[in-house]
N, C-alpha and C. Protein backbone atom coordinates (compact mmCIF):
# COMPACT_ATOMS: atom_id res chain seq x y z
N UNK A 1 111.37 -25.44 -25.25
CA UNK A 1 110.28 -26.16 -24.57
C UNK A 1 109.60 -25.24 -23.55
N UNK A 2 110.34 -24.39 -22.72
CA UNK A 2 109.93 -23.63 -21.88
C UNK A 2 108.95 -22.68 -22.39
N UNK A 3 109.89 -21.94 -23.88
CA UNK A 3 108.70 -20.91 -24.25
C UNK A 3 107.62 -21.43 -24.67
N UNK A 4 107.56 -22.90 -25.26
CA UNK A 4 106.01 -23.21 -25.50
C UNK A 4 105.42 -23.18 -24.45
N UNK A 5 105.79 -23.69 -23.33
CA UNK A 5 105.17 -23.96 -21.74
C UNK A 5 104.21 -22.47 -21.54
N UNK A 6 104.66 -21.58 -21.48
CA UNK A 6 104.85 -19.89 -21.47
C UNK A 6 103.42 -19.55 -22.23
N UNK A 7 103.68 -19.60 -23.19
CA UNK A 7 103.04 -19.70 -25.15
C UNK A 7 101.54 -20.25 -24.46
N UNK A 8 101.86 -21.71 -24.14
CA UNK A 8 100.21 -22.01 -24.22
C UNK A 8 99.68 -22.12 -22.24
N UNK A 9 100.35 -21.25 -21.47
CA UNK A 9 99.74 -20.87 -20.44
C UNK A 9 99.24 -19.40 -21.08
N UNK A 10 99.80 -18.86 -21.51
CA UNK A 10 99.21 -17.31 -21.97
C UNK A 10 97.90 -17.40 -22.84
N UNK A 11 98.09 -18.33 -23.55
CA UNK A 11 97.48 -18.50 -24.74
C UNK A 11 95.77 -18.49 -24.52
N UNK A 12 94.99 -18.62 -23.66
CA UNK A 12 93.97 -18.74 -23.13
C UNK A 12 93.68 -17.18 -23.12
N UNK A 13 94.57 -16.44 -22.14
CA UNK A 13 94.31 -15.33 -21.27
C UNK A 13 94.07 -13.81 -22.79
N UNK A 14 95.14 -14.32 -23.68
CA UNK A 14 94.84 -13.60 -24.99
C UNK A 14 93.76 -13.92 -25.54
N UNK A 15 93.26 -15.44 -26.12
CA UNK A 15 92.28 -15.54 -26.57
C UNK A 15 90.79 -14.83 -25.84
N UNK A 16 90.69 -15.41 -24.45
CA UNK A 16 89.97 -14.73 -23.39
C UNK A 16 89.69 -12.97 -23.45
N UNK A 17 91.02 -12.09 -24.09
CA UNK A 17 90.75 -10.36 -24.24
C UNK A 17 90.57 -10.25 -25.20
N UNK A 18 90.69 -11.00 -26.40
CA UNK A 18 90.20 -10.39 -28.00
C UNK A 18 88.61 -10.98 -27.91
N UNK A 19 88.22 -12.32 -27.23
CA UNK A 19 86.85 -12.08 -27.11
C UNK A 19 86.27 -11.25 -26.47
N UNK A 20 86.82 -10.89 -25.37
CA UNK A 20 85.87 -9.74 -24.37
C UNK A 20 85.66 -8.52 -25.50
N UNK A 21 86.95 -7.99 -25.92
CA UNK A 21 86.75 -7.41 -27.21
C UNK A 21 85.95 -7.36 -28.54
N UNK A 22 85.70 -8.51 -28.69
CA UNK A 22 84.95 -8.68 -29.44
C UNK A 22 83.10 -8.47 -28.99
N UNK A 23 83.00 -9.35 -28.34
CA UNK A 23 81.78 -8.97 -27.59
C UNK A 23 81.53 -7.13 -27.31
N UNK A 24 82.55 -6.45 -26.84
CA UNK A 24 81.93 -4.95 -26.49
C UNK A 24 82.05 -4.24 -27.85
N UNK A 25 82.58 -4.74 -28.62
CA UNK A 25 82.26 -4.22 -30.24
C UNK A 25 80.58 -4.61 -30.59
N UNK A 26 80.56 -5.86 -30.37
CA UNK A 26 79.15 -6.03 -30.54
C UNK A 26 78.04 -5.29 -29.82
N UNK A 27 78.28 -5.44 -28.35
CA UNK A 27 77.45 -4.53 -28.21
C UNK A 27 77.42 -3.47 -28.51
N UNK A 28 78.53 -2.47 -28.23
CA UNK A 28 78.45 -1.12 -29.24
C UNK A 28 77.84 -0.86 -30.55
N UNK A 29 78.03 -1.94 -31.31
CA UNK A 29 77.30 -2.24 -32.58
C UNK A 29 75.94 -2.15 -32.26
N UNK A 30 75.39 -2.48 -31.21
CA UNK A 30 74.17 -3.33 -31.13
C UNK A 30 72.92 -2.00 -30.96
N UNK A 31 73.96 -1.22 -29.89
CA UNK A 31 73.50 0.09 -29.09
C UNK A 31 73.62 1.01 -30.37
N UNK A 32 74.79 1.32 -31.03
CA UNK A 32 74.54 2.01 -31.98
C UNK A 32 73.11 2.30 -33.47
N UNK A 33 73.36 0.54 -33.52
CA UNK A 33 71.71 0.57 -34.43
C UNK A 33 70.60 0.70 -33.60
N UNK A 34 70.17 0.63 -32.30
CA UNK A 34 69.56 1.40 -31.68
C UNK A 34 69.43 2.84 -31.21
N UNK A 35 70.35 3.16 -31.35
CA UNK A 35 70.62 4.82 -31.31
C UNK A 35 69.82 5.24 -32.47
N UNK A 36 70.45 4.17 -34.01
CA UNK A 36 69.99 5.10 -35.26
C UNK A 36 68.82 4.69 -35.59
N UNK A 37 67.80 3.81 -35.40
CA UNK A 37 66.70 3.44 -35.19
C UNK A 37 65.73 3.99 -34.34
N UNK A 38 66.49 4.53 -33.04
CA UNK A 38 65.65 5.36 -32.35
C UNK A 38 65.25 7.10 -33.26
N UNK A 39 66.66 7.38 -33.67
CA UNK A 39 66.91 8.47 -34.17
C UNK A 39 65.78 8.71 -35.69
N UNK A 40 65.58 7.92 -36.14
CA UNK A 40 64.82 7.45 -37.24
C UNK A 40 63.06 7.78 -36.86
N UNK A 41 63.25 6.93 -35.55
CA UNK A 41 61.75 6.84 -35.25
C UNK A 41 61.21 8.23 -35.10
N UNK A 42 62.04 9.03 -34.18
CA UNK A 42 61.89 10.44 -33.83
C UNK A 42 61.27 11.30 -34.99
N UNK A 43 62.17 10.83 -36.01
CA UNK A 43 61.76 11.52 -37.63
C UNK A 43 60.41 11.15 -37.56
């Protein structure tokens, strides 16, 4: 019982870093096709 107690106090704080994660993938993603779009234009 305890470790569920444990389990779903944590359980937020993980979900909470694989989104932050997720999000700076995106932006990196985001910046990157701007990089190669810029890089393009230059051409």
């Amino acid at each position: 019982m305890l470790k569920l107690l444990v389990y779903l106090m944590f359980f937020p704080i993980i979900i909470a870093f694989k989104m932050m994660g997720w999000i700076v993938k995106g932006i990196l993603g985001i910046f990157k096709m701007i990089g190669v779009a810029d890089f393009f234009w230059k051409l």
